[in-house]
Each structure stands twice: as C-alpha cells, then as structure tokens.
PDB file of N, CA and C in Angstrom:
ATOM      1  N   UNK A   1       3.154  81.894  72.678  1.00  0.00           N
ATOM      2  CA  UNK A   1       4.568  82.224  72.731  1.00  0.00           C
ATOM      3  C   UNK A   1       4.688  83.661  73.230  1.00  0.00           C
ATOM      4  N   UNK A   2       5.038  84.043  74.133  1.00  0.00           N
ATOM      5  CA  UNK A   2       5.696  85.104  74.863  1.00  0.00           C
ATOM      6  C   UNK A   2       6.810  85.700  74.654  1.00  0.00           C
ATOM      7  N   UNK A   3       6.928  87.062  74.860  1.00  0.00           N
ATOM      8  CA  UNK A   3       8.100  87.934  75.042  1.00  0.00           C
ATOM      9  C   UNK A   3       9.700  86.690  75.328  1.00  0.00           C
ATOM     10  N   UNK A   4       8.956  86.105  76.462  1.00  0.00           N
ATOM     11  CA  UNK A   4      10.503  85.461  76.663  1.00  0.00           C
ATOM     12  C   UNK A   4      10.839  84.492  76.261  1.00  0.00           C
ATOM     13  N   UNK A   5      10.106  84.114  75.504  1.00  0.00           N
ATOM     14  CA  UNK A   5      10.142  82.552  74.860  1.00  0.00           C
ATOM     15  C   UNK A   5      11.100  82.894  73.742  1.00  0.00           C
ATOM     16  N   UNK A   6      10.856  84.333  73.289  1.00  0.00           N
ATOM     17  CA  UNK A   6      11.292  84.396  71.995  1.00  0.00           C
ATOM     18  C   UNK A   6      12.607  85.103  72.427  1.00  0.00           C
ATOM     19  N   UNK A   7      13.254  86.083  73.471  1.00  0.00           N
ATOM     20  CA  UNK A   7      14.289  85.765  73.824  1.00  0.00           C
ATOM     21  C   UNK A   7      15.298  85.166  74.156  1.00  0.00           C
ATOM     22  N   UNK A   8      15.045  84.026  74.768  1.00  0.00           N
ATOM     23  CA  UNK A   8      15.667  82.714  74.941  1.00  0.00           C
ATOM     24  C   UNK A   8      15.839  81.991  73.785  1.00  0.00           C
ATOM     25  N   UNK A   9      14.886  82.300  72.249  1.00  0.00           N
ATOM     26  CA  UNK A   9      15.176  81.126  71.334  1.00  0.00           C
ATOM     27  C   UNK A   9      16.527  82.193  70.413  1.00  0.00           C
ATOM     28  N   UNK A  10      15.988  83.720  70.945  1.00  0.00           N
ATOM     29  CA  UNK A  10      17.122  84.683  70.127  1.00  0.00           C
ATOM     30  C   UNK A  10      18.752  84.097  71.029  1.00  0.00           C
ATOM     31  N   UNK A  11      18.555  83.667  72.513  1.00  0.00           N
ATOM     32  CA  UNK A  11      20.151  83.595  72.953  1.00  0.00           C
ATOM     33  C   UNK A  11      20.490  82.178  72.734  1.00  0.00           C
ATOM     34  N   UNK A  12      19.405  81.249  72.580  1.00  0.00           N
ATOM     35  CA  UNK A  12      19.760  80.169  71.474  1.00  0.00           C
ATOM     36  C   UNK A  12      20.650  80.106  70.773  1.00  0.00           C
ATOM     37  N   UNK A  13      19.910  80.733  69.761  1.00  0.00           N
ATOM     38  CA  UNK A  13      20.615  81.193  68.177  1.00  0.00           C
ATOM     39  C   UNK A  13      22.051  81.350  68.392  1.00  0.00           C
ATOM     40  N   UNK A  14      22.602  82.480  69.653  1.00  0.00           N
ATOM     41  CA  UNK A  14      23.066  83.599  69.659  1.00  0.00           C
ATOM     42  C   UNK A  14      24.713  82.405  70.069  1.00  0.00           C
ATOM     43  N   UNK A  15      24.107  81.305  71.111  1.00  0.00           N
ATOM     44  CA  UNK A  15      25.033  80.627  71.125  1.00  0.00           C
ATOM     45  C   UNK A  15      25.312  79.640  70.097  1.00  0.00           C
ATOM     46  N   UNK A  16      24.462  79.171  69.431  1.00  0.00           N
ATOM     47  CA  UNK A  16      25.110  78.475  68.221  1.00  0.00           C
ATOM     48  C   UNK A  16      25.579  79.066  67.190  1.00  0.00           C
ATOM     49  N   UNK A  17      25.716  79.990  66.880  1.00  0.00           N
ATOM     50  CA  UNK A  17      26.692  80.914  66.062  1.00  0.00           C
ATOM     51  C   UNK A  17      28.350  80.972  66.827  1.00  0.00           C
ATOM     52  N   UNK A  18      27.524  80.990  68.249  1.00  0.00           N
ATOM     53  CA  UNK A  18      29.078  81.683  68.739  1.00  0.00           C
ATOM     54  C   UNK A  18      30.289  80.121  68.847  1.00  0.00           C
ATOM     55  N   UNK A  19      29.992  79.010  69.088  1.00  0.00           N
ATOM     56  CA  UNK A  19      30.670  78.165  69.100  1.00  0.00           C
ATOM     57  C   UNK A  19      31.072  77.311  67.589  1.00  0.00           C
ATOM     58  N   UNK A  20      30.460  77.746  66.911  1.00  0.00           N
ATOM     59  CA  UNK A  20      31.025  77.462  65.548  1.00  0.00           C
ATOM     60  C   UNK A  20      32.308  77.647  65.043  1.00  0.00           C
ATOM     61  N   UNK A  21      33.266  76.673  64.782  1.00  0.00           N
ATOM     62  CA  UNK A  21      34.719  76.824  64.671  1.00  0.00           C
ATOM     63  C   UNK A  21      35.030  76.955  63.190  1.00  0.00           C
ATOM     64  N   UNK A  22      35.796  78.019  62.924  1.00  0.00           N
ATOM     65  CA  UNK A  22      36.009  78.496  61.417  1.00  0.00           C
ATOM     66  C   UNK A  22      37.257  77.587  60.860  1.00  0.00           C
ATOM     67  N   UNK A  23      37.966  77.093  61.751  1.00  0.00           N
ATOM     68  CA  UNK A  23      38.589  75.829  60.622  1.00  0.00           C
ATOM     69  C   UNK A  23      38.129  74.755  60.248  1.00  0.00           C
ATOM     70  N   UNK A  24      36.724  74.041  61.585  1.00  0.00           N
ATOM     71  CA  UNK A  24      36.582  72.693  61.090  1.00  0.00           C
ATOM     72  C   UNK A  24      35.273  73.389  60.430  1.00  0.00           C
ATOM     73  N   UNK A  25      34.503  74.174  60.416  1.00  0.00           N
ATOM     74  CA  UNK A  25      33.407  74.415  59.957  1.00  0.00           C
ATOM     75  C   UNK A  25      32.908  75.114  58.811  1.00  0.00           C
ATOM     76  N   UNK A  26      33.630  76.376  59.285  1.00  0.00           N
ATOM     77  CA  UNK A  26      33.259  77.961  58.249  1.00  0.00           C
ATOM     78  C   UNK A  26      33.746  77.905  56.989  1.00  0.00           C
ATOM     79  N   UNK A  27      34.947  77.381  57.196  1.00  0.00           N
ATOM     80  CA  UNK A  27      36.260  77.376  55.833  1.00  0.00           C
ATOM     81  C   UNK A  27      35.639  76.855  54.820  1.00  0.00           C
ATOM     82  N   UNK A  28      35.172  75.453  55.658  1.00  0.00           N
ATOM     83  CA  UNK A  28      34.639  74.713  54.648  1.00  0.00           C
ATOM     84  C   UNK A  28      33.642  74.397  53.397  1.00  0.00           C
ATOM     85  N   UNK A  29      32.664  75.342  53.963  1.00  0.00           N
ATOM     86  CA  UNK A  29      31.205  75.866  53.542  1.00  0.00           C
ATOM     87  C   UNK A  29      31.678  77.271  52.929  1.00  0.00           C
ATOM     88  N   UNK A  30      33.067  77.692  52.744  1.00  0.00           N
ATOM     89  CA  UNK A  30      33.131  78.886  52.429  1.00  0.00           C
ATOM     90  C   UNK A  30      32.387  80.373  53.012  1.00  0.00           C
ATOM     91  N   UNK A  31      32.437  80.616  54.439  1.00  0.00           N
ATOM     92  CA  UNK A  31      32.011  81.374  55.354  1.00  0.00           C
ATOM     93  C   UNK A  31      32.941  82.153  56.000  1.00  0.00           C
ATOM     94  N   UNK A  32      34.211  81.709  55.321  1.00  0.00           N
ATOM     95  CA  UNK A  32      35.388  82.061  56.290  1.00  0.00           C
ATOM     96  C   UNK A  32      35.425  83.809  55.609  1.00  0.00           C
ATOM     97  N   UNK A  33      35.712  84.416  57.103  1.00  0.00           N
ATOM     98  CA  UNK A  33      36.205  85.703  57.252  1.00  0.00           C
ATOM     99  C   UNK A  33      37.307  86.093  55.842  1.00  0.00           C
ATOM    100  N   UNK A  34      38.148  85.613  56.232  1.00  0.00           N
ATOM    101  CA  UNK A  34      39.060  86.030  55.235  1.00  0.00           C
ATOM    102  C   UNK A  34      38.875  86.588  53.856  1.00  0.00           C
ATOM    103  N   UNK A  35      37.607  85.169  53.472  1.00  0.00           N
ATOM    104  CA  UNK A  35      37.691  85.534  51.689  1.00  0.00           C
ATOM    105  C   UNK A  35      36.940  86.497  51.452  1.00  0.00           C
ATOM    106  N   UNK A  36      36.160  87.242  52.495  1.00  0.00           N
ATOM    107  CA  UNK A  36      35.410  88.588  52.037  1.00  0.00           C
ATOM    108  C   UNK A  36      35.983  89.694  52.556  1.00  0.00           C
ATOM    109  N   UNK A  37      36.345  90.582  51.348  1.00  0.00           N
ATOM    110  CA  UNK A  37      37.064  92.257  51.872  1.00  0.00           C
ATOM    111  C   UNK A  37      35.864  92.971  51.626  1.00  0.00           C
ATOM    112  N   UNK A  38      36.406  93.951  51.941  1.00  0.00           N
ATOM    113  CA  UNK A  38      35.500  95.198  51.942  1.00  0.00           C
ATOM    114  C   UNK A  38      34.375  95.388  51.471  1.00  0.00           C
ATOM    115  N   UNK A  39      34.263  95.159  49.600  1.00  0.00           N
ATOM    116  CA  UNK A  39      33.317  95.890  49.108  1.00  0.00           C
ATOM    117  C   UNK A  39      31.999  94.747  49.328  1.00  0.00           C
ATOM    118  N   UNK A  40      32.185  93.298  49.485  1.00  0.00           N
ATOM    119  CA  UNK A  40      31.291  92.183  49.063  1.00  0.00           C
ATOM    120  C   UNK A  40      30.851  92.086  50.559  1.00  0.00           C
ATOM    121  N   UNK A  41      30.936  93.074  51.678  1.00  0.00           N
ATOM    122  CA  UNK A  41      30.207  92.615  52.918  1.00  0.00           C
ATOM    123  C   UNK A  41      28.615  93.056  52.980  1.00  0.00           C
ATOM    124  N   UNK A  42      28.048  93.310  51.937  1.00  0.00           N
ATOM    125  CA  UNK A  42      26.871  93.967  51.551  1.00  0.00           C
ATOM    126  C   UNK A  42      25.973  93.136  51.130  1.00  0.00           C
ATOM    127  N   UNK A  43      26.378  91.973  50.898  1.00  0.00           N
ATOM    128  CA  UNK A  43      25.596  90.835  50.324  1.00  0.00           C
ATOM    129  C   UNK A  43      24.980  89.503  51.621  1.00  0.00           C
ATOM    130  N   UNK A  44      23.763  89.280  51.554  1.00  0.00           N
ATOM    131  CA  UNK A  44      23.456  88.566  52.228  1.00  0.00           C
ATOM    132  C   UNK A  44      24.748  87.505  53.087  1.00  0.00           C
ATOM    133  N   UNK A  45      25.429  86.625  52.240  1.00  0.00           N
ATOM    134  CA  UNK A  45      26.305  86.022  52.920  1.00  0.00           C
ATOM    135  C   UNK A  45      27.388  86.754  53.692  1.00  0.00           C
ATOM    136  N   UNK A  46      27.585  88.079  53.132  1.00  0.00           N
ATOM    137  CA  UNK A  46      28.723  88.406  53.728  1.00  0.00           C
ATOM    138  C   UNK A  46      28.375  89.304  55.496  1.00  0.00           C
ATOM    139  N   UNK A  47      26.762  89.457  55.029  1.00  0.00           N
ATOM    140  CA  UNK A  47      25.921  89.920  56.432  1.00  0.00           C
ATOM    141  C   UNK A  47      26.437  88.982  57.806  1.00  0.00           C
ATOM    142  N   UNK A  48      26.076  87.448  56.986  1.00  0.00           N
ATOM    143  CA  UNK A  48      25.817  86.527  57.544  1.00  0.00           C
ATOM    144  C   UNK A  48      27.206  85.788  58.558  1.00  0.00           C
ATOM    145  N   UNK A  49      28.241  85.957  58.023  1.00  0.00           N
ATOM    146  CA  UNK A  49      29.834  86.014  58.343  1.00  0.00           C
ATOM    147  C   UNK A  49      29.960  87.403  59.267  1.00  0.00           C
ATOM    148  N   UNK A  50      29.404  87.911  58.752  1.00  0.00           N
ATOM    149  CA  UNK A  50      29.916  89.319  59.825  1.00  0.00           C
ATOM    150  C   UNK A  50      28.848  89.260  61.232  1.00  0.00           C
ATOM    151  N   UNK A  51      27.789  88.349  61.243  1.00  0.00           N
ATOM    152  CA  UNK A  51      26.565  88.232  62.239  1.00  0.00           C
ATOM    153  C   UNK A  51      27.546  87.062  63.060  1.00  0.00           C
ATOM    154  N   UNK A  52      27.868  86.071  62.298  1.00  0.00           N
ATOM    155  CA  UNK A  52      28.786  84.673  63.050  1.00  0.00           C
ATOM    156  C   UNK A  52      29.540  85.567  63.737  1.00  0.00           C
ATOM    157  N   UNK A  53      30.475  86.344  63.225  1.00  0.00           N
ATOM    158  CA  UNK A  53      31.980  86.845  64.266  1.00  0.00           C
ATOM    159  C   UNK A  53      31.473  87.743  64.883  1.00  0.00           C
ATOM    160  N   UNK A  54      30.686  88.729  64.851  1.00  0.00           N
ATOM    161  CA  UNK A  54      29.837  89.225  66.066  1.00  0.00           C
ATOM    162  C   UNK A  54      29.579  88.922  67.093  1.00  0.00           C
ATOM    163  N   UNK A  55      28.607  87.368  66.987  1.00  0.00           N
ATOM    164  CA  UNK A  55      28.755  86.596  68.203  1.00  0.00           C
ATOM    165  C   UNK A  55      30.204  86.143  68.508  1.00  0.00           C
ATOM    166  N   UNK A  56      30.804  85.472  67.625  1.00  0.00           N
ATOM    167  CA  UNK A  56      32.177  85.185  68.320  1.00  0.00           C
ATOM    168  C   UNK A  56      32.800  85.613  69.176  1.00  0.00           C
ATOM    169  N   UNK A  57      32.963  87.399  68.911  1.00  0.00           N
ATOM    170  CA  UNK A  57      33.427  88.050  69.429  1.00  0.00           C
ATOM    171  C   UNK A  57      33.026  88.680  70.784  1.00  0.00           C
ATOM    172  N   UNK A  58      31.471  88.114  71.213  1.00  0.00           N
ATOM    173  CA  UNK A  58      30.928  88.670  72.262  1.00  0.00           C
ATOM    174  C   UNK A  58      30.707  87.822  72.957  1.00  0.00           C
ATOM    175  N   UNK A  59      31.838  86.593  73.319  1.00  0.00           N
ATOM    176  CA  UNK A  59      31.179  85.498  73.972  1.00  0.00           C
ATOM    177  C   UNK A  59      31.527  86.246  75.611  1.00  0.00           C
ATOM    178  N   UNK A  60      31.872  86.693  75.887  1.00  0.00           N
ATOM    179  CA  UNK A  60      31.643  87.184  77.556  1.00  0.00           C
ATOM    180  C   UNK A  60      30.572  87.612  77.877  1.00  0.00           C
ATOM    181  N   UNK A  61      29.986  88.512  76.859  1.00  0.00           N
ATOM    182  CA  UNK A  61      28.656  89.370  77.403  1.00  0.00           C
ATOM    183  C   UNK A  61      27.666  88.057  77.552  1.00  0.00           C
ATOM    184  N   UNK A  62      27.825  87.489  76.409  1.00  0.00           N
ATOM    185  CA  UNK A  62      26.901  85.736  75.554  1.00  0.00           C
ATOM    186  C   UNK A  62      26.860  85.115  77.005  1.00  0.00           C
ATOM    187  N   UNK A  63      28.057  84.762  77.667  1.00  0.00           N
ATOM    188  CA  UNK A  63      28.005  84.078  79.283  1.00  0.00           C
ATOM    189  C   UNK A  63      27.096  84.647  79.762  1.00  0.00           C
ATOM    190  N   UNK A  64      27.534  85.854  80.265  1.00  0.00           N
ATOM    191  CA  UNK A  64      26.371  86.847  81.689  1.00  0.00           C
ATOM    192  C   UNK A  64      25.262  86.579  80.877  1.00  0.00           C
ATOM    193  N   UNK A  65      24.538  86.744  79.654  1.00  0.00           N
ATOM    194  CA  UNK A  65      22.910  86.705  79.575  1.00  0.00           C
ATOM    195  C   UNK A  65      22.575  85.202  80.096  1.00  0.00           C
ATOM    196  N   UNK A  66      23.468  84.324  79.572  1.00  0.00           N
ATOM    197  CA  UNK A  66      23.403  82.648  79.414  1.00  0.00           C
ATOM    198  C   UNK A  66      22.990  82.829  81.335  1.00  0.00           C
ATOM    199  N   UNK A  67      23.857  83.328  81.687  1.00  0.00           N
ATOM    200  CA  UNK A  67      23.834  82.991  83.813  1.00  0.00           C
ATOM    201  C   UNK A  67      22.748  83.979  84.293  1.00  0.00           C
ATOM    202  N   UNK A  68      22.129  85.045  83.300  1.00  0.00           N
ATOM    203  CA  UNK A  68      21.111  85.802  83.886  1.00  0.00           C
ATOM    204  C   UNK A  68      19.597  84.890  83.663  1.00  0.00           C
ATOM    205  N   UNK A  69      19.966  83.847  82.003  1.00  0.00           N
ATOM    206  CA  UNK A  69      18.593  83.112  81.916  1.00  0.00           C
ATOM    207  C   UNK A  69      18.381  82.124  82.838  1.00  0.00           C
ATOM    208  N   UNK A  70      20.022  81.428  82.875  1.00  0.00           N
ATOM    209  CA  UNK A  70      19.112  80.584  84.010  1.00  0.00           C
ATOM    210  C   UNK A  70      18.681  80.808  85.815  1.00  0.00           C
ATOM    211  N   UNK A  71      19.444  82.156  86.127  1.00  0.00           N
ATOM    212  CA  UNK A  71      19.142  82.373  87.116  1.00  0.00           C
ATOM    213  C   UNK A  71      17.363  82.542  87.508  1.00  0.00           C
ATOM    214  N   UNK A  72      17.501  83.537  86.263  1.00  0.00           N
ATOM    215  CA  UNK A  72      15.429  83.241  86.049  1.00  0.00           C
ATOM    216  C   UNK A  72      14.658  82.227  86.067  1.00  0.00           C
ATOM    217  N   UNK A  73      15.000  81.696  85.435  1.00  0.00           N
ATOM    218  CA  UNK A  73      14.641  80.136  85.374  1.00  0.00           C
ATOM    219  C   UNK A  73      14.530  79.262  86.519  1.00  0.00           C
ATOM    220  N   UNK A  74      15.868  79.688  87.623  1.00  0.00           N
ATOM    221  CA  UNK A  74      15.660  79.039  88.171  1.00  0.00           C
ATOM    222  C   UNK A  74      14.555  79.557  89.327  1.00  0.00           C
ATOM    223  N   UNK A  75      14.642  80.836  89.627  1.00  0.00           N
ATOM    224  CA  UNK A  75      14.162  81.815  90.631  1.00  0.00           C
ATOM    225  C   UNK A  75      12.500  82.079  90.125  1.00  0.00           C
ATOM    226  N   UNK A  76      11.985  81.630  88.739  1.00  0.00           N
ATOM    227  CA  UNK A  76      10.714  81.330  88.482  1.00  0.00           C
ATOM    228  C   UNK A  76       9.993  80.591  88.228  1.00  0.00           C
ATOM    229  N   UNK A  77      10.729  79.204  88.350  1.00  0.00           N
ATOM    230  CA  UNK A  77      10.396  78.136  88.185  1.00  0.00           C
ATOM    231  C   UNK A  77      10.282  77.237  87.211  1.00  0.00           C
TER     232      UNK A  77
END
C-alpha cells in the first residue's frame, strides 16, 4: 500500500461523509448539528459531527481533488 493508495481511500472517506443527509440520516442516529452547543463539542461524537459538516461544507474543493484523482488515473493508467 502506497502513499496514494492511502490518499484516495482518505478522499473516499472524505466523500462519504460529505453526501450524508442530516434529515434522512444524522437526525436520526442523533448526529444532528443542532443538539450540540458549545461546551459538548469536545467529546468524541461531537468531533465527529463537526468532521461530517466540515466535509459538507467543502464539497467544491471535495469536486476539484475528486477531477484531479481521476485525471491521474486516467493519465497513469
């Protein structure tokens, strides 16, 4: 396993976080944004909610890597 193997499994990840929908999904499992304020974002789950909307929030940049991997991919075979 290589450098890029393990990049590609990080923009993996990076997109299944990001398409995860917080009404049919998050709410449900209790993940949703809302029910954590301030002081409880310190706790593993509340890491974990703040890592989801991270990606959420970066789905443009999330595209360009997505069109830079496969350009590689395609340009290396």
């Amino acid at each position: 396993m290589g450098l890029w193997t393990l990049l590609e499994g990080c923009l993996l990840l990076a997109n299944a976080l990001a398409i995860l929908n917080e009404d049919r999904f998050l709410a449900r499992r209790g993940l949703s944004f809302s029910e954590f304020s301030g002081g409880r974002t310190k706790s593993l789950k509340g890491q974990l909610i703040g890592l989801v909307y991270a990606t959420q929030y970066l789905r443009v940049p999330l595209i360009m890597l997505n069109a830079l991997c496969i350009f590689v991919k395609l340009v290396s075979g």
